[in-house]
Protein backbone atom coordinates (compact mmCIF):
# COMPACT_ATOMS: atom_id res chain seq x y z
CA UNK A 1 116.29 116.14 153.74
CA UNK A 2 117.54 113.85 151.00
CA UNK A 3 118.50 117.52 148.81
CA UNK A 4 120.20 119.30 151.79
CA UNK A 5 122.41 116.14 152.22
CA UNK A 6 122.90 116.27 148.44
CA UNK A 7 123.76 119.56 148.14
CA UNK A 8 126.27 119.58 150.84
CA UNK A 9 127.63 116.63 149.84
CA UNK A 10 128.13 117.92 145.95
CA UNK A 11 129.80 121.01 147.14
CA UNK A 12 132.48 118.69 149.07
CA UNK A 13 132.85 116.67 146.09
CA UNK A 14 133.35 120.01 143.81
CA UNK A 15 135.94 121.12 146.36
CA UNK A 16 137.61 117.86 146.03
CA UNK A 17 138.26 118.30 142.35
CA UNK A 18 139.34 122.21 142.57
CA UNK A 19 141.88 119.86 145.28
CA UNK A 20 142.94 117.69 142.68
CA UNK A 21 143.86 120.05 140.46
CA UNK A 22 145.22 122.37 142.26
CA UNK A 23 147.72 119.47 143.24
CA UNK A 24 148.45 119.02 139.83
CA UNK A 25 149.08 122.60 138.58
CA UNK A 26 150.78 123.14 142.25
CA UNK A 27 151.62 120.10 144.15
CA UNK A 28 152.27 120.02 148.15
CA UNK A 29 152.68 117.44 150.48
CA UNK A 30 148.77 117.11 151.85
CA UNK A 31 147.14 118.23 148.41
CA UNK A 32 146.23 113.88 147.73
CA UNK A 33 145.08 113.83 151.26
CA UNK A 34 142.85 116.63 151.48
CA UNK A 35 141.49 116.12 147.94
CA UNK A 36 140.15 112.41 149.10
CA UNK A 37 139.26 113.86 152.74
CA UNK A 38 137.05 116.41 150.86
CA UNK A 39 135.69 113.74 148.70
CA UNK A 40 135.14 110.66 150.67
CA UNK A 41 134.09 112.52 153.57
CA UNK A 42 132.93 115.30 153.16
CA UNK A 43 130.98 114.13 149.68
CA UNK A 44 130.42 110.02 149.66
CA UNK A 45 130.09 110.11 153.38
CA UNK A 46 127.60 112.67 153.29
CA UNK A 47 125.55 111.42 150.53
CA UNK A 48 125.72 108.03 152.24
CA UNK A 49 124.28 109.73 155.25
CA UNK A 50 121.07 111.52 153.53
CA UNK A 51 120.54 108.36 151.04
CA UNK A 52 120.43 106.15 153.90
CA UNK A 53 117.67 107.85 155.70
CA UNK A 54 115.64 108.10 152.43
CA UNK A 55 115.89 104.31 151.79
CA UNK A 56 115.13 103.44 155.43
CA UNK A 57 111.98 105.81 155.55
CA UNK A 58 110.83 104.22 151.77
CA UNK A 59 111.36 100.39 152.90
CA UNK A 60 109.88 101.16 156.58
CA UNK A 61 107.24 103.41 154.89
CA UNK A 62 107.43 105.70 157.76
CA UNK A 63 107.90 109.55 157.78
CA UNK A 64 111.59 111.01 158.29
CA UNK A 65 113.41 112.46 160.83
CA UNK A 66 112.58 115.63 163.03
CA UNK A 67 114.22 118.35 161.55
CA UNK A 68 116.19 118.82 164.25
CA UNK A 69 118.23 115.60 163.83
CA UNK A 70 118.77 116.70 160.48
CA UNK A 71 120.10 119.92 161.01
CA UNK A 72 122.09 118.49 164.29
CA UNK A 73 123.68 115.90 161.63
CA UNK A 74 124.18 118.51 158.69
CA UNK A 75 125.78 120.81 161.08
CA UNK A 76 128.43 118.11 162.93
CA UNK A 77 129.09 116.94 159.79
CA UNK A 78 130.06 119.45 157.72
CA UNK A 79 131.92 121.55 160.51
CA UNK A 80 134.06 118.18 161.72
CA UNK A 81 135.21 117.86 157.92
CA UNK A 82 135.93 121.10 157.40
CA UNK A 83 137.76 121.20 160.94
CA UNK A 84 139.53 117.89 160.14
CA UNK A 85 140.68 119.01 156.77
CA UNK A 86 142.17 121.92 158.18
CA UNK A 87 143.45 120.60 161.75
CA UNK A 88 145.65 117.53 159.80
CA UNK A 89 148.25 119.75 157.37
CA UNK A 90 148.49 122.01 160.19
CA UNK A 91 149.27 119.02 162.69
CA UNK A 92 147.08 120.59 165.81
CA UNK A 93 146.28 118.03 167.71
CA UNK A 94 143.35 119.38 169.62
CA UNK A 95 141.28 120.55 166.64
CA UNK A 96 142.06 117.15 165.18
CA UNK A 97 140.11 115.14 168.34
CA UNK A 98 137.75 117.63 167.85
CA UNK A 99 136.55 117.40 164.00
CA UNK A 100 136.96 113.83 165.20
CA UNK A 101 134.35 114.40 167.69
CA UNK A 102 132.01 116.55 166.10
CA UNK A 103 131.90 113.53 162.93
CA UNK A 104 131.30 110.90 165.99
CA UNK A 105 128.42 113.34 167.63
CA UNK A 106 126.95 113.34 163.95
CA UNK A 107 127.19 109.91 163.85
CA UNK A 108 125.40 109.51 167.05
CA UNK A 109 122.63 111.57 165.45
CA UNK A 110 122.69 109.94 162.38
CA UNK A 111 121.99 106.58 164.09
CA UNK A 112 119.39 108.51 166.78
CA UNK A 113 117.13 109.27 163.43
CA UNK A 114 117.74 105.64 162.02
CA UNK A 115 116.45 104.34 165.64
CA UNK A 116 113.37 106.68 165.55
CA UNK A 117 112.46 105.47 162.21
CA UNK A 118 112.42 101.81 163.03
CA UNK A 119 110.21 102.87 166.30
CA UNK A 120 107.61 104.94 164.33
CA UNK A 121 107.19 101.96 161.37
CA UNK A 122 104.82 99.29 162.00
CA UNK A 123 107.31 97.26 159.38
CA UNK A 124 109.55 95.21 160.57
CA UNK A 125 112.37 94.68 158.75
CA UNK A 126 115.82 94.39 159.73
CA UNK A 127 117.43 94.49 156.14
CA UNK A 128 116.62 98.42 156.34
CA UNK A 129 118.97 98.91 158.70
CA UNK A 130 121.54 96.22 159.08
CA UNK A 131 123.95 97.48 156.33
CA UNK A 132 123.67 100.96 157.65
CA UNK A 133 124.17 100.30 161.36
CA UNK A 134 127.21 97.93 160.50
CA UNK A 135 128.96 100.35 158.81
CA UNK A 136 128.34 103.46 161.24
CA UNK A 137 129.85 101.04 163.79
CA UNK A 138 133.35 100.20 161.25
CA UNK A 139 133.22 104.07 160.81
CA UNK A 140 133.26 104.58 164.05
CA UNK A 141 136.29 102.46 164.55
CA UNK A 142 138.16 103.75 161.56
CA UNK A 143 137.55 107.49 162.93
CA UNK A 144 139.76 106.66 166.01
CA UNK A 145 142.34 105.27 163.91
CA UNK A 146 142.32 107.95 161.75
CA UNK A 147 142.69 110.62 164.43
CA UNK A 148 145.83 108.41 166.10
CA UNK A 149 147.32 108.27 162.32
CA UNK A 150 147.11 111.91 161.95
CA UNK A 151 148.21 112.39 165.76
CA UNK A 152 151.66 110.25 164.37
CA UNK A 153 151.08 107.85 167.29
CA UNK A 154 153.58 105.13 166.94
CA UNK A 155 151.80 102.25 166.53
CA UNK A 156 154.33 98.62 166.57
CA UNK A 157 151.50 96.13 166.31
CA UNK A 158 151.22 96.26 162.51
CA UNK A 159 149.43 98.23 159.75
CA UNK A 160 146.87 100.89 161.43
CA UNK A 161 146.74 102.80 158.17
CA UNK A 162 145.95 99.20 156.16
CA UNK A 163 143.21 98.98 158.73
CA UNK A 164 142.12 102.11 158.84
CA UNK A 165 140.99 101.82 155.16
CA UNK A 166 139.80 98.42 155.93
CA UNK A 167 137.14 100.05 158.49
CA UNK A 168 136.42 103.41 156.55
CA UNK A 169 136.74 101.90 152.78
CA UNK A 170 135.77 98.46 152.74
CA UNK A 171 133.09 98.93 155.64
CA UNK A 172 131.77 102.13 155.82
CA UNK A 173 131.78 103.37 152.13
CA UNK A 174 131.71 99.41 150.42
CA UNK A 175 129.17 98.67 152.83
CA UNK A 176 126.28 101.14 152.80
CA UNK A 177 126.73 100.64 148.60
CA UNK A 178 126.48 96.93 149.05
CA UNK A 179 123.77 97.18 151.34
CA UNK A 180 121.79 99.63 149.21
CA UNK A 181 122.11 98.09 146.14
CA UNK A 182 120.15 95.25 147.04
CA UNK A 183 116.92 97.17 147.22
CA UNK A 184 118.15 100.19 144.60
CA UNK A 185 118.85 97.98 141.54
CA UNK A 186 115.63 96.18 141.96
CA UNK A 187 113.90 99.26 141.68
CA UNK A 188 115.94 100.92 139.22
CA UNK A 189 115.27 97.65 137.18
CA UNK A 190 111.52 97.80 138.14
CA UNK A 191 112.35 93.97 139.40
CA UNK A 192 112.22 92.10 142.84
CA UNK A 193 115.29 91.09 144.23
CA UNK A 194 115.66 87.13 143.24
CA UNK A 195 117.56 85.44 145.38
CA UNK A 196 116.77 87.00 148.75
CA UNK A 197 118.58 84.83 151.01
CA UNK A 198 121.85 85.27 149.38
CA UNK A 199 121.43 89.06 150.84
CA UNK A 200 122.08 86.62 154.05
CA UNK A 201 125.51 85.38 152.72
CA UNK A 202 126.86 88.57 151.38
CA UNK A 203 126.14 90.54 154.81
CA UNK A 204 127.69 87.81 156.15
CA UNK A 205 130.47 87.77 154.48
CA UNK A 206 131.20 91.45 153.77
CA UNK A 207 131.52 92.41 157.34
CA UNK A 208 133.35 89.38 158.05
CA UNK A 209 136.17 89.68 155.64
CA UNK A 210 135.99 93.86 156.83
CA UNK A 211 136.77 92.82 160.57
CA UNK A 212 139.22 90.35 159.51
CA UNK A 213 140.66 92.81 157.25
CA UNK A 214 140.61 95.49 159.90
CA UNK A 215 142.34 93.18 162.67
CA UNK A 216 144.56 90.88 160.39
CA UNK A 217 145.84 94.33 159.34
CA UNK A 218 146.28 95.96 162.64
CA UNK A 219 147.69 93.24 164.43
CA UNK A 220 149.92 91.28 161.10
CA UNK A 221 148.30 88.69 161.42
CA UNK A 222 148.33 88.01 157.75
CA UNK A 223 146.33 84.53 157.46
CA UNK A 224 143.60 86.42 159.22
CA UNK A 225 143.95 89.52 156.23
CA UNK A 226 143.71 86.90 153.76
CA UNK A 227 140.74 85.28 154.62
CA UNK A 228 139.05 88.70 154.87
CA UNK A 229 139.76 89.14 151.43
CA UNK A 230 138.58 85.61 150.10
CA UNK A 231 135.20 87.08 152.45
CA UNK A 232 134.89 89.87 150.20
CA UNK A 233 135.44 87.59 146.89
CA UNK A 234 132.60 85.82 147.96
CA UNK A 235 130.61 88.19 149.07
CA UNK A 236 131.34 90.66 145.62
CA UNK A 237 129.91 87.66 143.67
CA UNK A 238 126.72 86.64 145.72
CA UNK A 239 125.72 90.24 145.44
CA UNK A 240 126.37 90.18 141.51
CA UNK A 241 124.40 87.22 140.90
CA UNK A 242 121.12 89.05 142.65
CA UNK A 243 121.90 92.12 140.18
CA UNK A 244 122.22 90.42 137.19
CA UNK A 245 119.41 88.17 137.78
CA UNK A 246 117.67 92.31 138.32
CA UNK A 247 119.35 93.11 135.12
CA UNK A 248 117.81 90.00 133.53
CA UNK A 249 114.50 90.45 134.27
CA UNK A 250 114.21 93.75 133.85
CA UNK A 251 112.14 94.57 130.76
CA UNK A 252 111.34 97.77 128.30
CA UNK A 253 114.45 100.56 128.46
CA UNK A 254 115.86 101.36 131.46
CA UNK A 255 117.07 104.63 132.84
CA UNK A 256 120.72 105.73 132.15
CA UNK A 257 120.77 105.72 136.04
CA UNK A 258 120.19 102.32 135.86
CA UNK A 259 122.36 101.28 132.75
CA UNK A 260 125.07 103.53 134.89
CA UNK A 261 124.93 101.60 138.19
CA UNK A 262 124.39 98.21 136.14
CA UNK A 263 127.85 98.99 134.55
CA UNK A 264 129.50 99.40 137.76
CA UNK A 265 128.82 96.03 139.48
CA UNK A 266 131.32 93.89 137.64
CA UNK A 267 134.36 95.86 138.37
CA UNK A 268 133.96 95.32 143.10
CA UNK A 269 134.36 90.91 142.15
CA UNK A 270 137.31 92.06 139.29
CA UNK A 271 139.04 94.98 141.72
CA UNK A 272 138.64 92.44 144.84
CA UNK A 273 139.81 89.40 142.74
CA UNK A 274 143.13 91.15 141.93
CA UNK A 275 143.78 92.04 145.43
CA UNK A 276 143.24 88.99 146.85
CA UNK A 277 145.32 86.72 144.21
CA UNK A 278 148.41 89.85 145.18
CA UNK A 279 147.46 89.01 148.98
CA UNK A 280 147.91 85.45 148.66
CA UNK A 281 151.14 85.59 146.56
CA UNK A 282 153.33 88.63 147.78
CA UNK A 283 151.26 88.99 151.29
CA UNK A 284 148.52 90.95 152.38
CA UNK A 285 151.02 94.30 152.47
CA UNK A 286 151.00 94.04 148.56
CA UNK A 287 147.16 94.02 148.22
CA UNK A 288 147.85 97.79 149.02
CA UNK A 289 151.51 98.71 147.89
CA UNK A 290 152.34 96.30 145.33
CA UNK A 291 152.17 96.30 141.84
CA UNK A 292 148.51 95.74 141.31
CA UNK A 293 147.24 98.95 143.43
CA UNK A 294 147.12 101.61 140.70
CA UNK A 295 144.52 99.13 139.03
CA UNK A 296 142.73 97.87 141.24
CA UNK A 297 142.43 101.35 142.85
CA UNK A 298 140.93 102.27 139.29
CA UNK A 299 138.62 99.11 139.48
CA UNK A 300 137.21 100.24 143.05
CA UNK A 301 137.21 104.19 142.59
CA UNK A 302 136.47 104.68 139.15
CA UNK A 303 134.73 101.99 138.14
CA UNK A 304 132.69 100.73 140.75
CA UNK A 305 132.08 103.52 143.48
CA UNK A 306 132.57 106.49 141.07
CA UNK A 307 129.95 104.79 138.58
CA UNK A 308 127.42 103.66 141.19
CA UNK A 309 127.57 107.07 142.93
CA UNK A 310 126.66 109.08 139.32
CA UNK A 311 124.18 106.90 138.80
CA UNK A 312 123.04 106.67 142.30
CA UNK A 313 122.10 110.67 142.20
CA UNK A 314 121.11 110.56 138.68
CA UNK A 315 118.12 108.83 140.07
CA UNK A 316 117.82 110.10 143.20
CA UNK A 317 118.09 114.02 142.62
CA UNK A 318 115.38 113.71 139.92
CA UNK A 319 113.11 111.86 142.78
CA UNK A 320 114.16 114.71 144.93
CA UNK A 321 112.73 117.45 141.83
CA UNK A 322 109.86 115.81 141.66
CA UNK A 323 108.66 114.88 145.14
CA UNK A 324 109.25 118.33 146.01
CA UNK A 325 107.48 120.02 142.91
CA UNK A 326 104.00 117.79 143.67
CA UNK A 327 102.11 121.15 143.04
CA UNK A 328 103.62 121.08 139.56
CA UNK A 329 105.26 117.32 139.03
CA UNK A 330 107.98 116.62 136.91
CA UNK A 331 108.30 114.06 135.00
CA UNK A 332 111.06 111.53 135.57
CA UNK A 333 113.86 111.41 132.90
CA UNK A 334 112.57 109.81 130.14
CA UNK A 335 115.19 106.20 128.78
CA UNK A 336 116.75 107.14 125.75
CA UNK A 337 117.44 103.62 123.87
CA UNK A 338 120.55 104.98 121.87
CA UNK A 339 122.14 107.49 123.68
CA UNK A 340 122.07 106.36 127.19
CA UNK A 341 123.53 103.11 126.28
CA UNK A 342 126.32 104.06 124.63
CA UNK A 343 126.93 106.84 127.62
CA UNK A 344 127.22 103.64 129.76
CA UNK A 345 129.07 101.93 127.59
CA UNK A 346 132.06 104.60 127.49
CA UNK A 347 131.97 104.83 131.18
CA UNK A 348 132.59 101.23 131.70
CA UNK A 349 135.34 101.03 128.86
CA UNK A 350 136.78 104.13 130.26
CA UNK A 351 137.19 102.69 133.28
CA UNK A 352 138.34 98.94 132.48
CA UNK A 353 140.68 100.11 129.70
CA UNK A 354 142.22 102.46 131.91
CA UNK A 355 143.02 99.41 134.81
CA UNK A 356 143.67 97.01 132.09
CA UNK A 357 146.69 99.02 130.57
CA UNK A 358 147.68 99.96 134.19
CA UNK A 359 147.79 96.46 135.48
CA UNK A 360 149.57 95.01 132.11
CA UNK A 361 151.50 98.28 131.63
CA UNK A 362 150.00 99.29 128.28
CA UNK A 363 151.41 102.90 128.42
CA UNK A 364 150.58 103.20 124.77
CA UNK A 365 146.97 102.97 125.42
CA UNK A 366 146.14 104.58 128.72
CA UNK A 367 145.76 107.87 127.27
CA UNK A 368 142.76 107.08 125.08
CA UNK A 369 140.96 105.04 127.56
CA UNK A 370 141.61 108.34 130.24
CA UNK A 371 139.59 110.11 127.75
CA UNK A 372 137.08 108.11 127.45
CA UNK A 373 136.36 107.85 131.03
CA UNK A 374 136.66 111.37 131.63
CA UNK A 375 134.17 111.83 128.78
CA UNK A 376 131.75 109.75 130.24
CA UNK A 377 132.55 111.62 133.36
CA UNK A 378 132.18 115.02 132.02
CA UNK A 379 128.48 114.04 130.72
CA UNK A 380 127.55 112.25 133.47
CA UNK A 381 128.62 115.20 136.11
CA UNK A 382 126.99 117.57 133.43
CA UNK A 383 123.47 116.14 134.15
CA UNK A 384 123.81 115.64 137.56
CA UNK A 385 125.02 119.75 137.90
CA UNK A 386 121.52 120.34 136.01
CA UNK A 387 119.37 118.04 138.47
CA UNK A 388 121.06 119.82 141.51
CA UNK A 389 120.48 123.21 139.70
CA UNK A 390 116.93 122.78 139.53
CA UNK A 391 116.85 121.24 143.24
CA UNK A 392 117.97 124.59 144.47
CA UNK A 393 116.29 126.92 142.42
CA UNK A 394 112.89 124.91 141.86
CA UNK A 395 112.73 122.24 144.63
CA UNK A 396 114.30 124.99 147.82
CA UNK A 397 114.94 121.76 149.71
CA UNK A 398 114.48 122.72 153.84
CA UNK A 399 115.42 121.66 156.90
């Protein structure tokens, strides 16, 4: 299950880049939009969807969906985003509610095998789940006010497309990471989580400041968007103290998956920091078109999703190898105490340098720390090519 998603999802996220340069070398007026269409979702989204299930079925320690869900979810999926990324540059309307539809059915079905799950385990936990259901719900909502965005429905209450990221972003995407991380660190770390009652305040707070993003946005209400960021200050930092106190007790090498996603986690409090001090000053409007949006775009994309996704299916497609070569098991990547530190430590000065020289206009500099990161990229992406390779070839994932 978890390999098909992967797959698919790695194919999107291929097709995004051939996107984004193709829109380089040839720009036209969709090429930005279909490039992140293809890779939020098409690629996060999907791997969001398969990872989910795998974490739910490992914390519930229960068995995983029927196949059929699977394929009814692989199959909405894939053919609403590839509908939806042809139906909006072409402006037809009906395909658009359709692809629309088809990603809401596969929703449905998505949260159909999460439900069957929780009534198979004799665990009862409701930290398996809450993140994910919370976030198929914001999805849900930012769907719909996608489809009315693309349908050029005029809307005069306020910002639908501020919104609209709120919901898909911040609470879909943000969401399911947050969520995850508080069980995937600790066991990349080989660790317990340490304070587990602060997973309490960040839920809290994360899909708080999301709705009040979502509606302060939609309606202008602007003292409403700025509380919804201060939500997600707080909630950025109660999550960081859990995975630092992981990263703290953590002993022996660790993984360059974990070193990867570890590197990641400081950049959501920095990225969310920065928008909320621009929110405050200039109003919630420049949090997303002012002067701090290049950077803090770099903060949330590059650093902090784009980082915790590599290192994410570093980990995960090498569980994926070897759970489904038991007749002949593979041995997990073995830590490499020179190398994979110093891979992790040009990923994360990639990434800041780049958002540092953006945010205090250090042309001079941006073009060494773009190397960088797309170094660490390159090597990173090279790895994680391999691990699929052998997950097609050696593992024949089926559903």
């Amino acid at each position: 299950m978890v390999g098909a998603f992967f797959v698919c999802g790695l194919a999107f996220l291929a097709s995004a880049v051939v996107c984004g340069v193709w829109q380089w070398v040839a720009p036209w007026p969709w090429g930005h939009w279909l490039a992140l269409h293809l890779a939020f979702v098409g690629g996060v989204s999907q791997l969001v969807l398969g990872a989910s299930q795998f974490f739910v079925g490992a914390f519930l320690a229960t068995d995983p969906p029927p196949r059929v869900l699977v394929r009814a979810q692989l199959l909405l999926w894939n053919l609403g985003a590839i509908l939806l990324a042809i139906a909006v540059p072409s402006w037809a309307s009906t395909l658009t509610w359709m692809a629309v539809g088809l990603l809401l059915a596969g929703l449905a079905f998505w949260a159909a095998a999460i439900a069957g799950m929780v009534h198979r385990s004799l665990n009862r936990s409701p930290w398996a789940t809450r993140w994910y259901l919370s976030g198929c719900g914001f999805l849900a909502l930012g769907l719909v006010a996608g489809s009315i965005l693309a349908h050029a429905t005029l809307w005069r209450h306020g910002d639908l497309l501020g919104a609209h990221m709120a919901l898909n972003l911040v609470g879909w995407f943000g969401g399911a990471i947050v969520g995850t991380l508080h069980t995937f660190y600790p066991s990349l770390t080989q660790t317990k989580l340490r304070f587990p009652r602060l997973q309490g305040v960040t839920f809290g707070a994360w899909t708080g400041g999301v709705a009040a993003l979502a509606l302060g946005y939609a309606w202008s209400l602007d003292p409403i968007a700025i509380t919804g960021w201060l939500a997600l200050c707080v909630a950025s930092v109660t999550l960081l103290i859990n995975l630092v106190a992981s990263r703290l007790g953590a002993t022996g090498n660790l993984s360059l998956a974990a070193r990867i996603v570890g590197a990641a986690q400081p950049f959501l409090p920095v990225a969310l920091l920065l928008a909320t001090l621009a929110a405050v000053s200039d109003g919630p409007g420049q949090a997303l078109t002012g002067s701090t949006r290049v950077a803090v775009g770099t903060l949330l994309v590059a650093g902090w999703v784009g980082l915790t996704v590599l290192g994410s299916l570093l980990h995960l497609l090498a569980v994926v190898v070897r759970v489904r070569n038991l007749g002949n098991p593979t041995p997990m990547p073995e830590p490499r105490p020179r190398l994979d530190p110093a891979i992790a430590a040009m990923a994360a000065f990639g990434a800041a340098g780049l958002a540092l020289c953006q945010f205090a206009g250090l042309d001079g500099w941006d073009a060494l720390a773009r190397v960088v990161l797309v170094a660490a990229y390159l090597i990173l992406g090279a790895r994680i090519v391999m691990l699929a390779g052998r997950v097609l070839i050696r593992a024949r994932p089926a559903v």
